[in-house]
C-alpha atoms as a PDB file:
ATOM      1  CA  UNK A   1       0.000   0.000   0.000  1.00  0.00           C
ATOM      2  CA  UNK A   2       1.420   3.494  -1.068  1.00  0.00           C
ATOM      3  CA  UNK A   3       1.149   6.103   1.224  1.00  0.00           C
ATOM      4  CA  UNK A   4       0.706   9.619  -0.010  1.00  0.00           C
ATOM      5  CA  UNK A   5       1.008  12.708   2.104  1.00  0.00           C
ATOM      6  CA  UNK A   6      -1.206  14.767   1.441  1.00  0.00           C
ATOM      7  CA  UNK A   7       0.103  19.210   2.619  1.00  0.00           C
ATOM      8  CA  UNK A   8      -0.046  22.149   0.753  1.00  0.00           C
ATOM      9  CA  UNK A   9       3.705  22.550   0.250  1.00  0.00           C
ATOM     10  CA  UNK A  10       5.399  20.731  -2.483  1.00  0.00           C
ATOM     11  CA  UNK A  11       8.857  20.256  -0.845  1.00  0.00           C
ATOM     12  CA  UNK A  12      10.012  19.735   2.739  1.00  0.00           C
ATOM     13  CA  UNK A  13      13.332  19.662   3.878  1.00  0.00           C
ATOM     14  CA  UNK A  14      14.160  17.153   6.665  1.00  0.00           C
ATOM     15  CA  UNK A  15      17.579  17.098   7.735  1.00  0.00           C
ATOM     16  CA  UNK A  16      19.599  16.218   4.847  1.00  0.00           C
ATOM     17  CA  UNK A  17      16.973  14.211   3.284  1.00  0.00           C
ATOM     18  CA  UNK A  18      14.949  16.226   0.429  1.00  0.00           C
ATOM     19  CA  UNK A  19      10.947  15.432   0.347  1.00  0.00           C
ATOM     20  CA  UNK A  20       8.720  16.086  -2.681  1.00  0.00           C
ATOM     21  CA  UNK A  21       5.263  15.979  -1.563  1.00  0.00           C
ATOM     22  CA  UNK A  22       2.338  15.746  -4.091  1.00  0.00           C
ATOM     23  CA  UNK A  23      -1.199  16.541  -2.969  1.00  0.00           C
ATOM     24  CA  UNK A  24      -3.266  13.728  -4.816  1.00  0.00           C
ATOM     25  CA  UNK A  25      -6.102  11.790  -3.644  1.00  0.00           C
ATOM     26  CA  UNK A  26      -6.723   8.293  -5.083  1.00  0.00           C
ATOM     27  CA  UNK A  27     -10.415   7.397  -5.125  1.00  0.00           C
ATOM     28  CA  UNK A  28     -11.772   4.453  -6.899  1.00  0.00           C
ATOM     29  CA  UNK A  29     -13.854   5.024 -10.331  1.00  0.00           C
ATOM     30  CA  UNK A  30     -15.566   2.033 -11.760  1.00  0.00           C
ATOM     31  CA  UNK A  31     -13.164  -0.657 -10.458  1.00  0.00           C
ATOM     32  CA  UNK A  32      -9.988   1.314 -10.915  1.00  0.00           C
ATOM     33  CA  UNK A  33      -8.178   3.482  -8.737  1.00  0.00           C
ATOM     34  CA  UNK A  34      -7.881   7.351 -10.278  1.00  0.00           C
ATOM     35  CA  UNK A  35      -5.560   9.626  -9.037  1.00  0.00           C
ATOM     36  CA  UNK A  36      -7.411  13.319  -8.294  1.00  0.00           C
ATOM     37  CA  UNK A  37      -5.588  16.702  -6.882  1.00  0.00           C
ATOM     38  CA  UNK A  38      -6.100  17.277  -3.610  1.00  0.00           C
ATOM     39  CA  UNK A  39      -6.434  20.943  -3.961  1.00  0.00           C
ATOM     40  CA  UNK A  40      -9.310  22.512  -5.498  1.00  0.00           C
ATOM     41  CA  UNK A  41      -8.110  24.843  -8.101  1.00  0.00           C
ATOM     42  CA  UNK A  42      -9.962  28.512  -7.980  1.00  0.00           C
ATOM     43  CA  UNK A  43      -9.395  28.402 -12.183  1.00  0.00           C
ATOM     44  CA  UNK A  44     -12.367  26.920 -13.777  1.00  0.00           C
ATOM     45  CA  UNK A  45     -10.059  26.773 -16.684  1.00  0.00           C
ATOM     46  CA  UNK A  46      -7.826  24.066 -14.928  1.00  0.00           C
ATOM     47  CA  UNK A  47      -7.744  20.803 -16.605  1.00  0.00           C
ATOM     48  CA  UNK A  48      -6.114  18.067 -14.610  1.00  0.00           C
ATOM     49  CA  UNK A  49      -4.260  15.748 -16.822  1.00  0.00           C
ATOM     50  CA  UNK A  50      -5.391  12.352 -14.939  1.00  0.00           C
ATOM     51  CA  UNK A  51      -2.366  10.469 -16.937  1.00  0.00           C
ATOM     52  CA  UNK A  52       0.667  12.790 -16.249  1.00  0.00           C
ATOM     53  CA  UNK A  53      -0.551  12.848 -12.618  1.00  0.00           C
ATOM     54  CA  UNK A  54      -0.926   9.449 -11.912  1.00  0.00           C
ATOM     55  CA  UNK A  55       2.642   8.759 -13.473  1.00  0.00           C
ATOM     56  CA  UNK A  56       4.017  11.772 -11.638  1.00  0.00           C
ATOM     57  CA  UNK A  57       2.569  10.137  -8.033  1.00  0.00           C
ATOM     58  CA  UNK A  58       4.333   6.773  -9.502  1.00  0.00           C
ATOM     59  CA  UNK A  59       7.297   8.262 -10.222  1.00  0.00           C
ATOM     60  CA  UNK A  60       7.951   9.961  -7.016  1.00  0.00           C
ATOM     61  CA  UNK A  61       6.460   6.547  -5.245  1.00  0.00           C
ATOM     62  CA  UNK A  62       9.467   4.601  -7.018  1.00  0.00           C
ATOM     63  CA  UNK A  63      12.252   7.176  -6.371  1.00  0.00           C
ATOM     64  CA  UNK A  64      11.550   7.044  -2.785  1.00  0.00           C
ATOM     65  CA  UNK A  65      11.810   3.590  -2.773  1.00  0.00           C
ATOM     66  CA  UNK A  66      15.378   3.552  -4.241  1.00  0.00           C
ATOM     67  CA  UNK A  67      16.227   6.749  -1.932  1.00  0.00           C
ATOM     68  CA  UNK A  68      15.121   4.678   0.754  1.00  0.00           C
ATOM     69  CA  UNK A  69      16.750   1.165   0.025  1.00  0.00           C
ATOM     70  CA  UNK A  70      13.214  -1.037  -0.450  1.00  0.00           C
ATOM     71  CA  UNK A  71      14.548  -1.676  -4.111  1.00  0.00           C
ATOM     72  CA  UNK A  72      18.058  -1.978  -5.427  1.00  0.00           C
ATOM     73  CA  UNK A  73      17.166  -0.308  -9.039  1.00  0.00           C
ATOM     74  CA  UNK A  74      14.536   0.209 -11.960  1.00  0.00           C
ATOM     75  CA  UNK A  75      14.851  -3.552 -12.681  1.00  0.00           C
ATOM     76  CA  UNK A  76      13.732  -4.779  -9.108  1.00  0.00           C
ATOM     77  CA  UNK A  77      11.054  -2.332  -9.753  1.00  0.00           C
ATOM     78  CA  UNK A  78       9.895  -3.205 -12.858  1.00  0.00           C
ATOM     79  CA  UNK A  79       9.837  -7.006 -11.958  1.00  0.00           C
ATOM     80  CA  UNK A  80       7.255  -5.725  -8.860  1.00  0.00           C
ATOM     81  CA  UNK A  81       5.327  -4.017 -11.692  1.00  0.00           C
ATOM     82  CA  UNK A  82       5.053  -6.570 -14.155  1.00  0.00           C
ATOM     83  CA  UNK A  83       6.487  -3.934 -16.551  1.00  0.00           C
ATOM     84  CA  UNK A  84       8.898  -2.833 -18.884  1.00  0.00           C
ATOM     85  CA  UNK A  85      12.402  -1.506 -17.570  1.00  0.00           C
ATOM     86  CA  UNK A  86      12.114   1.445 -20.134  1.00  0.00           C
ATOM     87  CA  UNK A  87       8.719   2.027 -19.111  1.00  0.00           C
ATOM     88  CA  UNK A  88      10.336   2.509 -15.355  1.00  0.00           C
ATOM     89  CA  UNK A  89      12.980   5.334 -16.580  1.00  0.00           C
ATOM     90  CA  UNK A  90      10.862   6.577 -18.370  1.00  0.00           C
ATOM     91  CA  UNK A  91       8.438   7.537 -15.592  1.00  0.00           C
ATOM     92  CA  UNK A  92      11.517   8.219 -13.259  1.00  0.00           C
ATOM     93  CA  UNK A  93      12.512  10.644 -15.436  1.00  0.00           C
ATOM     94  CA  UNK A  94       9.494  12.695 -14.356  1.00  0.00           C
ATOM     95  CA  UNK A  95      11.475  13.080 -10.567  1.00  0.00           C
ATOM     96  CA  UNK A  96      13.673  15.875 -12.886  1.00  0.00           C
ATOM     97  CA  UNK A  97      11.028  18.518 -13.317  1.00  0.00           C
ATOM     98  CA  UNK A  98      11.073  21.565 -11.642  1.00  0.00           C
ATOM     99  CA  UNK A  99       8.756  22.363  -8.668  1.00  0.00           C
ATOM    100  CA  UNK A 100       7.191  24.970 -11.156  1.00  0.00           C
ATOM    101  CA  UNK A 101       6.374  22.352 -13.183  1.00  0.00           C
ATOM    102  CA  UNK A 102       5.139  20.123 -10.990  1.00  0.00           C
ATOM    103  CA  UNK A 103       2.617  22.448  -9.530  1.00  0.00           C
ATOM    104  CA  UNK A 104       1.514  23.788 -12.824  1.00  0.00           C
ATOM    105  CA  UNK A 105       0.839  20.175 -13.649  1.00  0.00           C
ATOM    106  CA  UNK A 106      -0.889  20.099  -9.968  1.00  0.00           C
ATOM    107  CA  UNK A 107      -2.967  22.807 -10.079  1.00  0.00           C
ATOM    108  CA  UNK A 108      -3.978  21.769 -14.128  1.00  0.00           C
ATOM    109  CA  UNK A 109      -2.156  24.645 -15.798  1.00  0.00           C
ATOM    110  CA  UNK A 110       0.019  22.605 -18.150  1.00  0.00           C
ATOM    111  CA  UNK A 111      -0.060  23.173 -21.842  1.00  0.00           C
ATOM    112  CA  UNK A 112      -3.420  21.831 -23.219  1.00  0.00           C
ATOM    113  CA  UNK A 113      -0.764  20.076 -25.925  1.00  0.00           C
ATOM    114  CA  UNK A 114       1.340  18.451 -23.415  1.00  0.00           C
ATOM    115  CA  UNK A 115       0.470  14.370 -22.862  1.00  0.00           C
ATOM    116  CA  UNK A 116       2.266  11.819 -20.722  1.00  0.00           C
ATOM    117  CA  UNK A 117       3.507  10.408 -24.172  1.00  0.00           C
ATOM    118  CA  UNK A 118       5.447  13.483 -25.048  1.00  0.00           C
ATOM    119  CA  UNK A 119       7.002  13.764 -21.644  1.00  0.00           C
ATOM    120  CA  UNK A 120       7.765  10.003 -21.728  1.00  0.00           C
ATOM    121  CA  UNK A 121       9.364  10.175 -25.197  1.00  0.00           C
ATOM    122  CA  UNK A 122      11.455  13.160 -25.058  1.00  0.00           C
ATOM    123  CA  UNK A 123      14.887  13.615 -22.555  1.00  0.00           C
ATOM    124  CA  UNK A 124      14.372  16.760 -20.730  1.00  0.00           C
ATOM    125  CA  UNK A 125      17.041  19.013 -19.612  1.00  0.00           C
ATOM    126  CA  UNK A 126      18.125  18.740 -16.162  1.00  0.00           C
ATOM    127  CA  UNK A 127      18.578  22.524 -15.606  1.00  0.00           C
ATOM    128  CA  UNK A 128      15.241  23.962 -15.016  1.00  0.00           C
ATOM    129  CA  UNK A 129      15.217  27.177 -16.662  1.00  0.00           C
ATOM    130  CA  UNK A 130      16.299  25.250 -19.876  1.00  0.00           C
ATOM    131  CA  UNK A 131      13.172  22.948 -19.121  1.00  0.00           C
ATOM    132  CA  UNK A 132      10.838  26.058 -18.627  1.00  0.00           C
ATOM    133  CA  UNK A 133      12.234  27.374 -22.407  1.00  0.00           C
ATOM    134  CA  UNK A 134      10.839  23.843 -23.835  1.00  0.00           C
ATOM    135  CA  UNK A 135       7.697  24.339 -22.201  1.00  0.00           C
ATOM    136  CA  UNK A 136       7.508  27.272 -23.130  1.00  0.00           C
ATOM    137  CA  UNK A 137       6.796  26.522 -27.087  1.00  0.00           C
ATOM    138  CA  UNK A 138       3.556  24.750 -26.008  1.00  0.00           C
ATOM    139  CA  UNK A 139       0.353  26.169 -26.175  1.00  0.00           C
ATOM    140  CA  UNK A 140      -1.259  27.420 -23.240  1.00  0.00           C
END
């Protein structure tokens, strides 16, 4: 069982330990288990990209388990999974955003062209104003 916790702020520090927090909820629609924002976003323009969040939640669920010893690597994890090893990196990858991305994808602000696929498909830079240049081409 995965357990989320659920505060306003996005990242704590605890001693020498960095914590990324993402407010999500995970409620259960028609047999499966969907992964909502816990805030409420004032914008009634906000559309929350169910996809990018629920990889974003798995993605920060696996790192901590490698930060925290429960798995050795990506392989261990995709064995657990039942999936692909390049499916694994490829969602780990998502642990390299920025905290302004990750709230704009939070709070449903990211570019109405952006999809899980894309983010999944293309290496992002590591440096985060160079990441906030290539999302800055998208549509808004």
């Amino acid at each position: 069982m995965t357990r989320i916790i659920q505060t306003g702020e996005a990242v704590l520090q605890q001693g020498a330990k960095l914590t990324t927090l993402i407010p999500v909820h995970i409620r259960r629609s028609g047999g499966r288990k969907v992964v909502v924002p816990a805030a409420t976003s004032s914008d009634p323009a906000a559309e929350h990209h169910t996809p990018i969040l629920t990889a974003l939640s798995r993605a920060y669920h696996w790192q901590r388990l490698l930060d925290e010893g429960r798995v050795s690597s990506g392989a261990e994890i995709a064995r657990q999974e039942g999936l692909n090893l390049t499916t694994v990196w490829e969602v780990l990858r998502l642990t390299l955003l920025s905290p302004e991305t990750v709230l704009a994808l939070l709070a449903g602000r990211q570019p109405k062209t952006l999809t899980l696929a894309w983010l999944k498909n293309h290496e992002l830079p590591s440096d985060w104003e160079a990441q906030r240049e290539v999302f800055g081409v998208f549509d808004r």
